[in-house]
C-alpha atoms as a PDB file:
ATOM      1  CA  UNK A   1       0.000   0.000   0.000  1.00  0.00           C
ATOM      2  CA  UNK A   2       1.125   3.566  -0.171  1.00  0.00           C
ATOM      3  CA  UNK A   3       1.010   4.480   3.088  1.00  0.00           C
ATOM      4  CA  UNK A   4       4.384   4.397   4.123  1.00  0.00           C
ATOM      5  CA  UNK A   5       5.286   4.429   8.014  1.00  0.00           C
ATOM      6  CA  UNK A   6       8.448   5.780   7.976  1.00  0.00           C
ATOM      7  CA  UNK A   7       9.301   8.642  10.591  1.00  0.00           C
ATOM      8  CA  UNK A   8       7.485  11.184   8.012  1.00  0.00           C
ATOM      9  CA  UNK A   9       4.272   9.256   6.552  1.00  0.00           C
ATOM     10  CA  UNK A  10       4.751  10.323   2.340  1.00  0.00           C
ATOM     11  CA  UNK A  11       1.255   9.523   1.322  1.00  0.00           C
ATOM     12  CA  UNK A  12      -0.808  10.551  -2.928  1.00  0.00           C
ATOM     13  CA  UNK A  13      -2.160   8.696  -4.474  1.00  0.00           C
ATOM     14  CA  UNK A  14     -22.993   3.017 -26.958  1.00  0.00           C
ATOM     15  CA  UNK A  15     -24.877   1.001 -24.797  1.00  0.00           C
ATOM     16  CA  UNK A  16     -23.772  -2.285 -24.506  1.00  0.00           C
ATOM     17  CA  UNK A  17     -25.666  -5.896 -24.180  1.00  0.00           C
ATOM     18  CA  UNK A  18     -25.745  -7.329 -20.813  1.00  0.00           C
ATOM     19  CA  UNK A  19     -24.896 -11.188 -21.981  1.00  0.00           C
ATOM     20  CA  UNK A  20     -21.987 -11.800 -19.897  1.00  0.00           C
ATOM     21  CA  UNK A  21     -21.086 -14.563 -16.906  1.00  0.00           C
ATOM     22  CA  UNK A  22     -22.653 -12.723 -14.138  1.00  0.00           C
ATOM     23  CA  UNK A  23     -19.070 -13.596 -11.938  1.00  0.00           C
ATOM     24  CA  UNK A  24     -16.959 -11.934 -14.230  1.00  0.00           C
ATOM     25  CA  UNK A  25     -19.368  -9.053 -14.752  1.00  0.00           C
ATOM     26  CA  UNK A  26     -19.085  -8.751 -10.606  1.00  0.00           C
ATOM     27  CA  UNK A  27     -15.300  -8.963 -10.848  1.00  0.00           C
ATOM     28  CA  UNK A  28     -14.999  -6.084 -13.409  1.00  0.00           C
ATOM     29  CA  UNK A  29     -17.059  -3.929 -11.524  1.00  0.00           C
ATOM     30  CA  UNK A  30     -14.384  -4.697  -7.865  1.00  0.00           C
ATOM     31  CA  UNK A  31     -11.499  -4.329 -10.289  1.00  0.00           C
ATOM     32  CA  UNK A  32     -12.967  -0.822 -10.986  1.00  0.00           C
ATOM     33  CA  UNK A  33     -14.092  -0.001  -7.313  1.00  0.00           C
ATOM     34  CA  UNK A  34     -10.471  -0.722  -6.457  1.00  0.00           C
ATOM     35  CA  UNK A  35      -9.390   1.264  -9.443  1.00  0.00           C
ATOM     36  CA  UNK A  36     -10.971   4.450  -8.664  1.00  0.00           C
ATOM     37  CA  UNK A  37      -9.981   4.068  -5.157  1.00  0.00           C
ATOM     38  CA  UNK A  38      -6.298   4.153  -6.146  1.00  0.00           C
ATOM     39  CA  UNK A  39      -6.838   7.230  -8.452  1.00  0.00           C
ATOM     40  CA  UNK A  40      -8.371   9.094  -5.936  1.00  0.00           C
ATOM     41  CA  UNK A  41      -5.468   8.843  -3.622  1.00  0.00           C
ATOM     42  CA  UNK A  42      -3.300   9.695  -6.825  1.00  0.00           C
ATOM     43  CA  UNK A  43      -5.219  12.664  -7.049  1.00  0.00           C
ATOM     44  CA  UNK A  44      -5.400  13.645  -3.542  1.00  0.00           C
ATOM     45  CA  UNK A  45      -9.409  13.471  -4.393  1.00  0.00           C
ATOM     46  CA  UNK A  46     -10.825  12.265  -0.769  1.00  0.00           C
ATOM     47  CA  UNK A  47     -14.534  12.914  -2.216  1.00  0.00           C
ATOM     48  CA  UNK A  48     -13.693  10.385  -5.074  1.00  0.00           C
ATOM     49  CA  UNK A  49     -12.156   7.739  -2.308  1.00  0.00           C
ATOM     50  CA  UNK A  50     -15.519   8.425  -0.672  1.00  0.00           C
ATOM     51  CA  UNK A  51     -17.758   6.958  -3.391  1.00  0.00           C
ATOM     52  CA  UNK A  52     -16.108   3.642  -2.939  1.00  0.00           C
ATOM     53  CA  UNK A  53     -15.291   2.974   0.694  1.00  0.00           C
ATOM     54  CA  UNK A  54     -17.109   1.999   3.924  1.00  0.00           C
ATOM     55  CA  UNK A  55     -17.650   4.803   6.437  1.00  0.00           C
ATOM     56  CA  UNK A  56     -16.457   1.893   9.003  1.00  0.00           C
ATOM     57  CA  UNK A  57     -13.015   1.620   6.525  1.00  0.00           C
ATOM     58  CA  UNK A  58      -9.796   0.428   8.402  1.00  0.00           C
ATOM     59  CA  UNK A  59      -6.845  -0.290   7.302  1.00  0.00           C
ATOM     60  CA  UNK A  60      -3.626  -1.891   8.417  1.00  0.00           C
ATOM     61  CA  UNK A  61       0.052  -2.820   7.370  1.00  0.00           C
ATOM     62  CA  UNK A  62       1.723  -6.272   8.561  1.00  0.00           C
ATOM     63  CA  UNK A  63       5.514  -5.023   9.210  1.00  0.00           C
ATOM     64  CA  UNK A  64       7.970  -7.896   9.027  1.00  0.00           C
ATOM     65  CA  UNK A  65      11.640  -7.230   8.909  1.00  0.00           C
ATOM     66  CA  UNK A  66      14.482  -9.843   9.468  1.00  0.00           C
ATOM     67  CA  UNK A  67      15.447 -10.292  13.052  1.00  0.00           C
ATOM     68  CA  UNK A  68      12.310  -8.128  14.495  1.00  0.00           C
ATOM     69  CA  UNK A  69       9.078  -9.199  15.972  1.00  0.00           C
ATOM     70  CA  UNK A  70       5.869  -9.098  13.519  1.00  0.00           C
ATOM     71  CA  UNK A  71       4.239  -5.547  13.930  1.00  0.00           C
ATOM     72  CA  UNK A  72       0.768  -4.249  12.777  1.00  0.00           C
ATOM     73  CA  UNK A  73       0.320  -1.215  11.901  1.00  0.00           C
ATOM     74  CA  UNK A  74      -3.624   0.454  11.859  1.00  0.00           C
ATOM     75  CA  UNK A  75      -5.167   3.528  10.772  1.00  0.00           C
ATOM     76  CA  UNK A  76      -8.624   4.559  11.076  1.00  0.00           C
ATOM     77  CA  UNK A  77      -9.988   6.144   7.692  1.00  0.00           C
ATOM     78  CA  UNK A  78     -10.045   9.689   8.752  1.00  0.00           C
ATOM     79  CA  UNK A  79      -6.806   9.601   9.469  1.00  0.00           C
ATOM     80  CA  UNK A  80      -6.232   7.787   6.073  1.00  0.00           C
ATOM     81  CA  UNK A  81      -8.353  10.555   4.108  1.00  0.00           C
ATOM     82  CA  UNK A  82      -6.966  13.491   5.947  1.00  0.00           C
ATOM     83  CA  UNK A  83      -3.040  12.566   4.850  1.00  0.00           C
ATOM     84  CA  UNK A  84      -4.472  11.695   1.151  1.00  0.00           C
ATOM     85  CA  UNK A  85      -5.761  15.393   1.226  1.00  0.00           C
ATOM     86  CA  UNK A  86      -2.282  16.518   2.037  1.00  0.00           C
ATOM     87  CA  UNK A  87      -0.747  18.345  -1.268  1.00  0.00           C
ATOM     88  CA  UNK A  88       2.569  16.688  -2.272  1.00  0.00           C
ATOM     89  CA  UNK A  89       5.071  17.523  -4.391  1.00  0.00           C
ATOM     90  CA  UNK A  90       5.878  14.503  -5.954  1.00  0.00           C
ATOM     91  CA  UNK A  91       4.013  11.939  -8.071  1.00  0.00           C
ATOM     92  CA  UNK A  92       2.997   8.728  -6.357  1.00  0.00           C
ATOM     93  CA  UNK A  93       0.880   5.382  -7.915  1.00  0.00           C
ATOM     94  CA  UNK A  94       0.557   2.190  -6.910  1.00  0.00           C
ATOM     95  CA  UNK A  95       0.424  -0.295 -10.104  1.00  0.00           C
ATOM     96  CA  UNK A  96      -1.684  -3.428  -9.878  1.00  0.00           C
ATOM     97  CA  UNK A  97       0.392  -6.655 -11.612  1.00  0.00           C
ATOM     98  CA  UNK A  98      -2.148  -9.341 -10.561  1.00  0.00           C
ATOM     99  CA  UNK A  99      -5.681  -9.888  -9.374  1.00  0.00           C
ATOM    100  CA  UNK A 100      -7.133 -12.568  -7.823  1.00  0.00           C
ATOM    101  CA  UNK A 101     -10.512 -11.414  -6.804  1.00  0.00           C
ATOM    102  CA  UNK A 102     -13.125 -14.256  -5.124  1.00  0.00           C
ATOM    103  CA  UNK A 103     -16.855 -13.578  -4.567  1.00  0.00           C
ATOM    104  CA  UNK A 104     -19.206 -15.133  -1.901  1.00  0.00           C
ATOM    105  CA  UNK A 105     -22.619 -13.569  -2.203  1.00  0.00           C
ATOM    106  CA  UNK A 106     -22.645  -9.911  -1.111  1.00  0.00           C
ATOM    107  CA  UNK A 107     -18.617  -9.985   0.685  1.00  0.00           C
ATOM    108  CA  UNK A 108     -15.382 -10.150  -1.575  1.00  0.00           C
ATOM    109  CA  UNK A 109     -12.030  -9.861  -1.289  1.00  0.00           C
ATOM    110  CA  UNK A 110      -9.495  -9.172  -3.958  1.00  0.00           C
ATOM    111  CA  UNK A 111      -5.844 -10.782  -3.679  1.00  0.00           C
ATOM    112  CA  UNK A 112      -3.546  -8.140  -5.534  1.00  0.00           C
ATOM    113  CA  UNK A 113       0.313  -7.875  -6.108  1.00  0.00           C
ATOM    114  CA  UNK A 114       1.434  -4.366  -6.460  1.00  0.00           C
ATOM    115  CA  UNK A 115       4.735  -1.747  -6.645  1.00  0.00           C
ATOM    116  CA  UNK A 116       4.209   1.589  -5.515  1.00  0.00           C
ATOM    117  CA  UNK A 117       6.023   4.075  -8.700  1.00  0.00           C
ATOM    118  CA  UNK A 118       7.510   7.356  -7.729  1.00  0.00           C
ATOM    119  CA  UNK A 119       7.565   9.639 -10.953  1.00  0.00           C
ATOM    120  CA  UNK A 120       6.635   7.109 -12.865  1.00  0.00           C
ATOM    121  CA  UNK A 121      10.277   5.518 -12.853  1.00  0.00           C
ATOM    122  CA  UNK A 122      11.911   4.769  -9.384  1.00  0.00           C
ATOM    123  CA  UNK A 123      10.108   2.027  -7.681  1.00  0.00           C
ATOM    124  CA  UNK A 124       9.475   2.850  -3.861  1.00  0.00           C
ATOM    125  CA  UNK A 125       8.496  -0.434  -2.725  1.00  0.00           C
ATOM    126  CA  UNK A 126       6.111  -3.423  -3.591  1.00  0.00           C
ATOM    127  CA  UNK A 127       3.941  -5.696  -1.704  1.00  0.00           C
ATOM    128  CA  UNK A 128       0.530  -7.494  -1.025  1.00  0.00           C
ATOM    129  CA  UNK A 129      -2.843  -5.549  -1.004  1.00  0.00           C
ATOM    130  CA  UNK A 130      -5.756  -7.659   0.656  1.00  0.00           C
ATOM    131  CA  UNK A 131      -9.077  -5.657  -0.036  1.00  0.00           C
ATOM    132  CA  UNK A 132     -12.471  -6.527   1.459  1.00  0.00           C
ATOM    133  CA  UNK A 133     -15.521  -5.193  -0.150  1.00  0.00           C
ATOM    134  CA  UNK A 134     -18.912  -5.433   0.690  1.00  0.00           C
ATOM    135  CA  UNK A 135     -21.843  -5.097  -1.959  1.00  0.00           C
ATOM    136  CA  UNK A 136     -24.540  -3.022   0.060  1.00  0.00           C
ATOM    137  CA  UNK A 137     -27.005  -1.105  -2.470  1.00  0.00           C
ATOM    138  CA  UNK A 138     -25.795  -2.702  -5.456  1.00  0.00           C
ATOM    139  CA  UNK A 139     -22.468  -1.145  -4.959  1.00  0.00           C
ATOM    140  CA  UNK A 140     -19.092  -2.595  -3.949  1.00  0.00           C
ATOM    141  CA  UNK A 141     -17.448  -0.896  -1.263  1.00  0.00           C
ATOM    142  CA  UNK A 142     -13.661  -1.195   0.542  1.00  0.00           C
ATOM    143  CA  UNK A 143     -14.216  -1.958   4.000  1.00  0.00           C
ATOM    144  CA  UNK A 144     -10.961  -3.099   4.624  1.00  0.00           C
ATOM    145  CA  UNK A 145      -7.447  -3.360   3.806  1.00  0.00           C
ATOM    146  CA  UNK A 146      -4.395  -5.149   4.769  1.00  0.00           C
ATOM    147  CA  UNK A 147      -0.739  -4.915   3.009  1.00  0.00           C
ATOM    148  CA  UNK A 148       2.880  -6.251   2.815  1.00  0.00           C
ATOM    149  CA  UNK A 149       5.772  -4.210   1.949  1.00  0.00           C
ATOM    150  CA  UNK A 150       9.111  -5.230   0.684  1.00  0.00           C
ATOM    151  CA  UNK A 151      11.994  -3.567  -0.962  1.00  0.00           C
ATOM    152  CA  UNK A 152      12.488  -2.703  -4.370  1.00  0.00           C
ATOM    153  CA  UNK A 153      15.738  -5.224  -4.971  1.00  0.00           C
ATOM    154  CA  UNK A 154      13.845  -8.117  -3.864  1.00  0.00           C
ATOM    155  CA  UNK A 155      10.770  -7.675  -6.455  1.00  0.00           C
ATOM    156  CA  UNK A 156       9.856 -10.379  -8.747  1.00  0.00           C
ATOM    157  CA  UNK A 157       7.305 -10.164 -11.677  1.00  0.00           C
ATOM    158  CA  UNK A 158       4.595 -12.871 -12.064  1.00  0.00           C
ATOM    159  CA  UNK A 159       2.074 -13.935 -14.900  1.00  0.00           C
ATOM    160  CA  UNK A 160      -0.922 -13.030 -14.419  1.00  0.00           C
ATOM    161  CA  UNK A 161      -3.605 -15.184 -11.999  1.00  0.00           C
ATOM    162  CA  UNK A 162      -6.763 -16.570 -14.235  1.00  0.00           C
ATOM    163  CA  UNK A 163      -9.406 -14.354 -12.293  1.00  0.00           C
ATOM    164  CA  UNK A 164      -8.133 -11.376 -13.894  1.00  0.00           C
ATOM    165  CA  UNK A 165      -5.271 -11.221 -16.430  1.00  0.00           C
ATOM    166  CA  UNK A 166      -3.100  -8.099 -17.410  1.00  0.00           C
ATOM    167  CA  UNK A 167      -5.312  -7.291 -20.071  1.00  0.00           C
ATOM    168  CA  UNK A 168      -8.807  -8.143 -18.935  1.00  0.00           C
ATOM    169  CA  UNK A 169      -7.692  -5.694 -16.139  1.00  0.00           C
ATOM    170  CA  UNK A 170      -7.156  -3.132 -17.951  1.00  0.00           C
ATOM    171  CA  UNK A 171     -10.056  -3.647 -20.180  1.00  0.00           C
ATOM    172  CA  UNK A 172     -12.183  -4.505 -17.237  1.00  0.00           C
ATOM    173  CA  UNK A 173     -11.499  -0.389 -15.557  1.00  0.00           C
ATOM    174  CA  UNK A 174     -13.608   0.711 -18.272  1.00  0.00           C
ATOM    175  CA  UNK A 175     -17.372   1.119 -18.694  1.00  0.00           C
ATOM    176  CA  UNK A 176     -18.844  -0.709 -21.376  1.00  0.00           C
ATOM    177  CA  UNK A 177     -20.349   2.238 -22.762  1.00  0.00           C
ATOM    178  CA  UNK A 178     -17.011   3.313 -23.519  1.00  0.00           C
ATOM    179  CA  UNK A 179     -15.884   0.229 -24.960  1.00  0.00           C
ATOM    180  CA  UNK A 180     -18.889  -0.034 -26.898  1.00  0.00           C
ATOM    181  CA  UNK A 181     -17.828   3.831 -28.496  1.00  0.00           C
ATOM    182  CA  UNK A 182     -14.548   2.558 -28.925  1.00  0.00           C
ATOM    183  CA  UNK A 183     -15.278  -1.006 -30.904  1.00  0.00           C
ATOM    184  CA  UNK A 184     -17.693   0.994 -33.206  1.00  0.00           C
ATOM    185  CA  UNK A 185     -15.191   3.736 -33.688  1.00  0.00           C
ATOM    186  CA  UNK A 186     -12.628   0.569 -34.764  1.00  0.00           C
ATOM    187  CA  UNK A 187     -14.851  -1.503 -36.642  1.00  0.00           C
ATOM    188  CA  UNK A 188     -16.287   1.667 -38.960  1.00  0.00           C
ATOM    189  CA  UNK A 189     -12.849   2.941 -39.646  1.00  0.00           C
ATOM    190  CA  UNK A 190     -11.757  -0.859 -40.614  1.00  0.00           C
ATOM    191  CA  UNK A 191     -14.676  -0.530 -43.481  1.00  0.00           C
ATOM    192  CA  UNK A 192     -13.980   2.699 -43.667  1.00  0.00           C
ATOM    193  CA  UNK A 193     -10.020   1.751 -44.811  1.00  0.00           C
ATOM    194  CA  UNK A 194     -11.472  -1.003 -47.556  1.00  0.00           C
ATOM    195  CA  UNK A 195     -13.441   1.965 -48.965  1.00  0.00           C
ATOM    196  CA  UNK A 196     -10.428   3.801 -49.613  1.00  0.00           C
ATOM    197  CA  UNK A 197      -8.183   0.697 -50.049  1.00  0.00           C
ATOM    198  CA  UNK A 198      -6.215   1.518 -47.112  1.00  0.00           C
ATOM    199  CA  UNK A 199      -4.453  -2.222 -46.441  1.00  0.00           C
ATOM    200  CA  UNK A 200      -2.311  -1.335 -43.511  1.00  0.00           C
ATOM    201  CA  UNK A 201      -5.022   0.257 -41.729  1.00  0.00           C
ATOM    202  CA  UNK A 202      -7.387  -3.012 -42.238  1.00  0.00           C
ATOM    203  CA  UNK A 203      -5.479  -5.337 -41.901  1.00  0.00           C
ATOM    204  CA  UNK A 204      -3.437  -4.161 -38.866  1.00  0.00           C
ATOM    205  CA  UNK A 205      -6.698  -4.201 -37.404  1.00  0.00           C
ATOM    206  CA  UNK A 206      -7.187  -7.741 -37.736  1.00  0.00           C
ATOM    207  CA  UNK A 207      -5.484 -10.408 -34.951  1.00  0.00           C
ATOM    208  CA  UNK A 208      -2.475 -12.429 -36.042  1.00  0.00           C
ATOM    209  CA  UNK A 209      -3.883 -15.896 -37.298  1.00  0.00           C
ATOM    210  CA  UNK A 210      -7.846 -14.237 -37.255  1.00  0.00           C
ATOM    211  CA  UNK A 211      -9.975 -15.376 -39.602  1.00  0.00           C
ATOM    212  CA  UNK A 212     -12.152 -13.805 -42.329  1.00  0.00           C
ATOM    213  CA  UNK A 213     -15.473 -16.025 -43.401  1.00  0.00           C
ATOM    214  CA  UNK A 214     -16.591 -14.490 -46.625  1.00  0.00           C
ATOM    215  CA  UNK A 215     -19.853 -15.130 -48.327  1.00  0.00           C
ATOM    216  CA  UNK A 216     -18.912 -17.943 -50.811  1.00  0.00           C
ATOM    217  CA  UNK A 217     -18.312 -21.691 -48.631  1.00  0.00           C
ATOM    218  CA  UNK A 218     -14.898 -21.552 -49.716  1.00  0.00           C
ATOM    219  CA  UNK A 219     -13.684 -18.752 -48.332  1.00  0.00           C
ATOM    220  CA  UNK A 220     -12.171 -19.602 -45.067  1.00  0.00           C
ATOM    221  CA  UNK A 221      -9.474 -17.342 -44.976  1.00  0.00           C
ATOM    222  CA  UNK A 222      -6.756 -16.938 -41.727  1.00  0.00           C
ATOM    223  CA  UNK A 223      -5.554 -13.202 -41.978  1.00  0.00           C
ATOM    224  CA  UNK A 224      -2.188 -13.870 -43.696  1.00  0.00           C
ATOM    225  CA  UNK A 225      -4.059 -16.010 -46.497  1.00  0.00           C
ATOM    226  CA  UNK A 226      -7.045 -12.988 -46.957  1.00  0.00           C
ATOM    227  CA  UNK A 227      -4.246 -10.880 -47.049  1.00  0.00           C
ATOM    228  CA  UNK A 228      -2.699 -12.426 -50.096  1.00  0.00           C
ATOM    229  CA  UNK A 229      -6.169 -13.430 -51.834  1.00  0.00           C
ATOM    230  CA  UNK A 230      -7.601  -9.427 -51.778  1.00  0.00           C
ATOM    231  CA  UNK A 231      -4.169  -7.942 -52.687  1.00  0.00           C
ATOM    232  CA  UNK A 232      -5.520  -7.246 -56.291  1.00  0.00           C
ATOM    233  CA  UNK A 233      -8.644  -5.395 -54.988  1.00  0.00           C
ATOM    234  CA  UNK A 234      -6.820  -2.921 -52.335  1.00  0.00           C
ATOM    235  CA  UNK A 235      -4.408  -2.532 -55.092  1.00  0.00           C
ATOM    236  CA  UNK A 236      -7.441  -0.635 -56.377  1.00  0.00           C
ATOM    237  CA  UNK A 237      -8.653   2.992 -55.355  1.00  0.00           C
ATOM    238  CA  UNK A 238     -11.597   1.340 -53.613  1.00  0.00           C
ATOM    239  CA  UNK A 239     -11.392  -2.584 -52.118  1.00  0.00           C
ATOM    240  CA  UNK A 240     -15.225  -2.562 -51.699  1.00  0.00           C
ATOM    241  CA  UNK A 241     -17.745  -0.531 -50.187  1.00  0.00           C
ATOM    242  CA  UNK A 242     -19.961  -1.962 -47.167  1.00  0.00           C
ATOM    243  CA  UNK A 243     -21.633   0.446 -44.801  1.00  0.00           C
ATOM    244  CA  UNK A 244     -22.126  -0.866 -41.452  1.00  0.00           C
ATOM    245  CA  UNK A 245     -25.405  -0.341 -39.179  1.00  0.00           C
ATOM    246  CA  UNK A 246     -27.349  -1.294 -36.498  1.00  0.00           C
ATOM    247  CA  UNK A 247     -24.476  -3.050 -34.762  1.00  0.00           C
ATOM    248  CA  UNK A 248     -24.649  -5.145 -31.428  1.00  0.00           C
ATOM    249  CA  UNK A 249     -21.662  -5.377 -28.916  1.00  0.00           C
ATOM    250  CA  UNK A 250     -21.477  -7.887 -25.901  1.00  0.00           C
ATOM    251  CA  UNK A 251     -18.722  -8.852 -23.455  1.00  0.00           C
ATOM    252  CA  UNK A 252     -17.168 -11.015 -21.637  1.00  0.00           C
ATOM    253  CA  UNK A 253     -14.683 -12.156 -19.354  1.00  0.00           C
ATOM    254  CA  UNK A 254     -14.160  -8.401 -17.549  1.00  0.00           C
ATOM    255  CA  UNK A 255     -14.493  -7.276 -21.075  1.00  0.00           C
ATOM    256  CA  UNK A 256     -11.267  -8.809 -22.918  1.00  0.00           C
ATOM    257  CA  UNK A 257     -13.449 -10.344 -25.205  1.00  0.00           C
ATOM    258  CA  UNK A 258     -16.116  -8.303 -26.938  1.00  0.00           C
ATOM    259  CA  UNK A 259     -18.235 -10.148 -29.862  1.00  0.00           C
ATOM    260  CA  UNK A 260     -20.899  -8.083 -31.992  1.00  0.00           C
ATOM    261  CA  UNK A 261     -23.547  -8.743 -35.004  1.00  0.00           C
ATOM    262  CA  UNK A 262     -24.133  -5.858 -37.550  1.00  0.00           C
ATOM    263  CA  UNK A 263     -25.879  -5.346 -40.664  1.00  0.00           C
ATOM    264  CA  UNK A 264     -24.023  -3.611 -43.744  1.00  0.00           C
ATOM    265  CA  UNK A 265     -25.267  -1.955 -46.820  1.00  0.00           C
ATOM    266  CA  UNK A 266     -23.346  -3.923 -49.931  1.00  0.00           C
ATOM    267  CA  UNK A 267     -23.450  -4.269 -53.401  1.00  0.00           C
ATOM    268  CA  UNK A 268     -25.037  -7.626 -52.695  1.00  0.00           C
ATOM    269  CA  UNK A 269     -27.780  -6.263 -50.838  1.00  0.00           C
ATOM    270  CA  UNK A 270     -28.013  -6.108 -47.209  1.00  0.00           C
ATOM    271  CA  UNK A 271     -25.782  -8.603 -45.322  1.00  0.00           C
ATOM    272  CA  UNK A 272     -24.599  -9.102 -41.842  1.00  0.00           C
ATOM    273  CA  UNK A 273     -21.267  -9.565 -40.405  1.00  0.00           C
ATOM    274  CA  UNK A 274     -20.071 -10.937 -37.307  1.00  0.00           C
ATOM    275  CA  UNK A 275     -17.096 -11.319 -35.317  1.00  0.00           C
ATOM    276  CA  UNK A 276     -14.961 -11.538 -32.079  1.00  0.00           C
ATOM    277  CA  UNK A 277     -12.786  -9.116 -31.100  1.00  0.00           C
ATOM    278  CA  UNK A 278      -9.686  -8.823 -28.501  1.00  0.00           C
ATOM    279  CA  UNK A 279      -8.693  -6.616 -25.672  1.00  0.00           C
ATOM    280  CA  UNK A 280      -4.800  -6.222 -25.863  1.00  0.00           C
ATOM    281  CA  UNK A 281      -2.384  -3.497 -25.174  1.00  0.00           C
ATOM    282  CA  UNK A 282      -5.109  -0.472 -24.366  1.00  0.00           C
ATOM    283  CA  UNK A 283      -7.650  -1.823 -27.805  1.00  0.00           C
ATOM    284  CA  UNK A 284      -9.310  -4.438 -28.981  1.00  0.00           C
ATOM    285  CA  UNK A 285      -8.389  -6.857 -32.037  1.00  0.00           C
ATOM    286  CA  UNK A 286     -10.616  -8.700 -34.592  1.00  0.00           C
ATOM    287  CA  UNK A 287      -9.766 -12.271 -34.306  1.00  0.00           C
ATOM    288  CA  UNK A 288     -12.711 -13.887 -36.227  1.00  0.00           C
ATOM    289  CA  UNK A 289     -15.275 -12.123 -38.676  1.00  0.00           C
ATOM    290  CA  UNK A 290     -17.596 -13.651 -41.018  1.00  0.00           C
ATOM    291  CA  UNK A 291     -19.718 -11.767 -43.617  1.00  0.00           C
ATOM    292  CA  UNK A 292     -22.915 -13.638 -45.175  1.00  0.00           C
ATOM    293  CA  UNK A 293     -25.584 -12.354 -47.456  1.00  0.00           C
ATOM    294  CA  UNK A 294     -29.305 -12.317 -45.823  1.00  0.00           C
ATOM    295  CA  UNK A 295     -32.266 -13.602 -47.573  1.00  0.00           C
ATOM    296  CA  UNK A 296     -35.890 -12.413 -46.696  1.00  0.00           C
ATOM    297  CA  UNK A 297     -38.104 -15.304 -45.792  1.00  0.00           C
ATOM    298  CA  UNK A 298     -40.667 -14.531 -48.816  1.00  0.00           C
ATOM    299  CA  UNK A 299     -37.626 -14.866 -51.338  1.00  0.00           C
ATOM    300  CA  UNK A 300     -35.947 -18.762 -49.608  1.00  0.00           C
ATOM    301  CA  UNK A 301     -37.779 -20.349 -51.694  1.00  0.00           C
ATOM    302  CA  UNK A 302     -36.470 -18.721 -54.837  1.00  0.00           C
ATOM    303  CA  UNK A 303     -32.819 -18.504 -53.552  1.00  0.00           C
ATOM    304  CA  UNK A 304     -32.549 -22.229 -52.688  1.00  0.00           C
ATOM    305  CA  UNK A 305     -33.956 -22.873 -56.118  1.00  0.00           C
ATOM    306  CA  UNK A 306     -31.089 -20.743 -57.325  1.00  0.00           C
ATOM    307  CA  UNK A 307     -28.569 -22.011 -55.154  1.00  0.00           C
ATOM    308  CA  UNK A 308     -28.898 -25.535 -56.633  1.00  0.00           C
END
């Protein structure tokens, strides 16, 4: 934790579809509770730590040096909130690496690994933070928490735990509206760039090894392979020319995986696409999209007569 217990304390700190495994919907919503905790105390913003901590909030430091008895530290959260409000001239933030976060009805607790940055660059220490929330009004709240501290020489990174990786972390801070803005923003400006036969743009778009169903049954393309086969059309001014609408986003998995269903306006007609997308690095990939052609029910008949 950041409080540090020195002789002289330092202390900072679209709408979306609701289809998603209730637990890791729950999970997102602690990893953000815990989020905007820590950027409150970043901030020195006691009224933001406010919105997401019990008014009965204690919290306590387990002090265990070599040779020394075991010592606990406690502070009461005025006394927390009144040093957070303190200006400081330096820039403090304590950076999550893991979360293990567990759920039992209404009571949680979150299991996270951290290192407290000063400036961004110099690492103060790094530790344990133990958070208990409580779920009281629909709302998560901190109600307690307990950390380790260690020195800087002696840290160790880990992988990530499988409650929460690096990346559905990050993804997982966010509101889905603002996902939701963000996927549609990415997935018009990827038609967008085969409308103006921009290939980098597209295809950098598209996951390593995704895959690209088009409308014909042989066209089962990985991204390398639709690379190569549409080569002749970006080569053009325009690749083609589908304008998406009426698009559907859902998540899952504290939003690292997003999937969606949208309807385009093609030279074939109206068809719909579909696809799965990734959270990585601060955005989200397209690792699987297939495009088909819709037929209205009054013209089946017809089109299977067609079709064989």
């Amino acid at each position: 934790m950041l409080l540090l217990i020195l002789a002289k304390p330092v202390y900072t700190r679209a709408q979306a579809s609701a289809s998603i495994t209730p637990v890791y919907d729950e999970k997102s919503n602690i990893a953000r509770t815990i989020t905007i905790f820590f950027e409150g105390m970043s901030k020195g913003d006691t009224t933001m730590m406010n919105e997401v901590i019990d008014k009965h909030m204690g919290l306590q430091t387990v002090i265990d040096r070599p040779g020394q008895p075991v010592k606990i530290h406690s502070e009461s959260k005025s006394q927390f909130l009144k040093a957070i409000a303190v200006p400081h001239k330096q820039k403090f933030e304590e950076v999550i690496t893991n979360w293990d976060i567990r759920i039992d009805g209404v009571y949680a607790n979150a299991w996270c690994k951290y290192k407290l940055m000063i400036q961004d660059t110099v690492m103060s220490h790094w530790g344990t933070d133990n958070f208990q929330l409580i779920k009281d009004g629909g709302k998560w709240r901190i109600m307690a928490i307990t950390d380790t501290r260690r020195a800087p020489k002696t840290w160790v990174d880990e992988a990530p735990t499988d409650m929460v990786s690096r990346y559905e972390g990050s993804a997982a801070l966010k509101t889905r509206e603002e996902l939701s803005l963000l996927i549609n923003d990415l997935m018009n400006t990827w038609h967008k760039a085969a409308t103006t036969a921009d290939e980098k743009v597209f295809f950098d778009f598209m996951y390593p090894g995704g895959i690209y169903l088009g409308t014909d049954k042989t066209e089962n393309w990985t991204k390398e392979e639709f690379e190569k086969w549409s080569k002749k059309y970006f080569e053009k001014d325009k690749a083609w020319d589908f304008t998406p609408y009426d698009r559907h986003i859902y998540f899952a998995n504290g939003n690292a995986y997003a999937w969606f269903d949208e309807l385009l306006n093609t030279w074939m007609g109206v068809c719909r696409g579909s696809g799965v997308l990734k959270y990585e690095n601060g955005t989200y990939k397209l690792m699987h999209y297939n495009l088909a052609v819709t037929v209205p029910n009054e013209k089946m008949k017809e089109f299977v007569k067609l079709n064989k």
